[in-house]
Protein backbone atom coordinates (compact mmCIF):
# COMPACT_ATOMS: atom_id res chain seq x y z
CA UNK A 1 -2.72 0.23 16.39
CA UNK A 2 -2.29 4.00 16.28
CA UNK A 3 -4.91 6.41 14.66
CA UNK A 4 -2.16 7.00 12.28
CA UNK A 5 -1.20 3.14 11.51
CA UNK A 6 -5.22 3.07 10.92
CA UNK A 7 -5.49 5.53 8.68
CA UNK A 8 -2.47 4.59 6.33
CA UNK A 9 -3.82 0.68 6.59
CA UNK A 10 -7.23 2.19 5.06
CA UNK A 11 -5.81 4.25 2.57
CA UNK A 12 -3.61 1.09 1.79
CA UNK A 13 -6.47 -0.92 1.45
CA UNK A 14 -8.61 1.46 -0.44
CA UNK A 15 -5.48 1.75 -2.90
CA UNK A 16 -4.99 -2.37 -3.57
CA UNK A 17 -8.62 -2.22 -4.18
CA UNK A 18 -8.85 0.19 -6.83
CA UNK A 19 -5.50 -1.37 -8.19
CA UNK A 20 -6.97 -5.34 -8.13
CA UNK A 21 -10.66 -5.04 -7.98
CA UNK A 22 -10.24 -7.22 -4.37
CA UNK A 23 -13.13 -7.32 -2.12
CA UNK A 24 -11.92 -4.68 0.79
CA UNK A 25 -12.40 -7.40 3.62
CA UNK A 26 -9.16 -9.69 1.45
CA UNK A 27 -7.02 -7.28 2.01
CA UNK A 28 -5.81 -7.69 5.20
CA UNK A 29 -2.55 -7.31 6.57
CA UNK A 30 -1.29 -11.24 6.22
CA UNK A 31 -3.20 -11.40 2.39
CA UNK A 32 -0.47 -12.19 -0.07
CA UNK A 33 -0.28 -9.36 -2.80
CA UNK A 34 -0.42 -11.52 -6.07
CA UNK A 35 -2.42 -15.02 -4.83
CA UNK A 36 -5.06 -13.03 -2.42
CA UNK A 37 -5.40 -9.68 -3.75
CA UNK A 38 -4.88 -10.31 -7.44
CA UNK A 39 -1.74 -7.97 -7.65
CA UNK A 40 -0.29 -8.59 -10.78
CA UNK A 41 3.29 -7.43 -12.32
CA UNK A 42 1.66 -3.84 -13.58
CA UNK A 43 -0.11 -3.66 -10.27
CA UNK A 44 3.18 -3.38 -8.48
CA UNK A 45 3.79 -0.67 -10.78
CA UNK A 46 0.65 1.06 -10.24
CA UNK A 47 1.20 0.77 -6.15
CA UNK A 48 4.82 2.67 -6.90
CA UNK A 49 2.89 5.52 -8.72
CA UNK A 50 -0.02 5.79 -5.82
CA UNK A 51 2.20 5.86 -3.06
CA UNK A 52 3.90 8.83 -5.06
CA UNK A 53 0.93 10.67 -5.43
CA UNK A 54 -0.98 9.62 -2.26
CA UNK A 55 1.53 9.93 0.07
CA UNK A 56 4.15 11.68 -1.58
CA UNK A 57 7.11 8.89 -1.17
CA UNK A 58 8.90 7.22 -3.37
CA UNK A 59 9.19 3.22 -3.40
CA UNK A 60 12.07 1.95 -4.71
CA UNK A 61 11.24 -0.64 -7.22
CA UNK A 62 13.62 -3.46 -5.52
CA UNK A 63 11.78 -2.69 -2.55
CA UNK A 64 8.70 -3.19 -4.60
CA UNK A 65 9.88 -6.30 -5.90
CA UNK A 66 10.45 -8.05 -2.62
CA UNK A 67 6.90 -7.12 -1.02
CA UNK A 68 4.99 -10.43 -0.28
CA UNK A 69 2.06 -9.48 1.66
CA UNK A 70 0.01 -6.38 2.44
CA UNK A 71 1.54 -5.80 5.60
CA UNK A 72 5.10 -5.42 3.89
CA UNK A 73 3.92 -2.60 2.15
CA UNK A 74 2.67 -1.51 5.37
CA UNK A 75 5.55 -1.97 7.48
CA UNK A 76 7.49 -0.22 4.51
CA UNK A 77 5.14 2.62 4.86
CA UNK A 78 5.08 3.03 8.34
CA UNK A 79 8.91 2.79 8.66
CA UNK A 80 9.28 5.87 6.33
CA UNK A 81 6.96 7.79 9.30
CA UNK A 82 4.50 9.33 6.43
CA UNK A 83 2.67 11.90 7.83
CA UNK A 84 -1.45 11.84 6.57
CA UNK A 85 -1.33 15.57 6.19
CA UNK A 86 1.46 15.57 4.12
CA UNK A 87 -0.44 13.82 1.76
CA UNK A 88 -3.49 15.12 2.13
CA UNK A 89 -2.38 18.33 1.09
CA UNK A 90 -0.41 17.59 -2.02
């Protein structure tokens, strides 16, 4: 795993845990969203308005819908190449 992929993983983490209330060492890449983290339906739409306004991108809610597991929402991430400082300097 990249610096990068690190980085975006912890933000990602530190994001479902504000969102759920999770214990940080849940959320791992294979933890399923609603039975392991506790994500429920207004979580999702709390994850679409933090990865707005932590890493500037848009989810589309259908691509919301279909996440599963942290590491879709990972994956997702990383295949829209977010760039930290992007973020970091919104």
């Amino acid at each position: 795993m990249c610096p990068e992929q690190r980085d975006l993983q912890g933000r990602l983490i530190e994001i479902l845990h504000r969102i759920s209330g999770a214990d940080p060492s849940v959320i791992t890449p294979d933890a399923r969203l609603m039975e392991d983290v506790g994500i429920d339906s207004l979580g999702f739409y709390e994850i679409l308005i933090e990865a707005d306004t932590s890493f500037g991108i848009r989810i589309k809610e259908e691509d919301l819908l279909r996440f599963r597991t942290v590491g879709d929402i990972q994956r997702h991430l990383e295949s829209l190449d977010i760039q930290p400082s992007h973020a970091e300097s919104a």
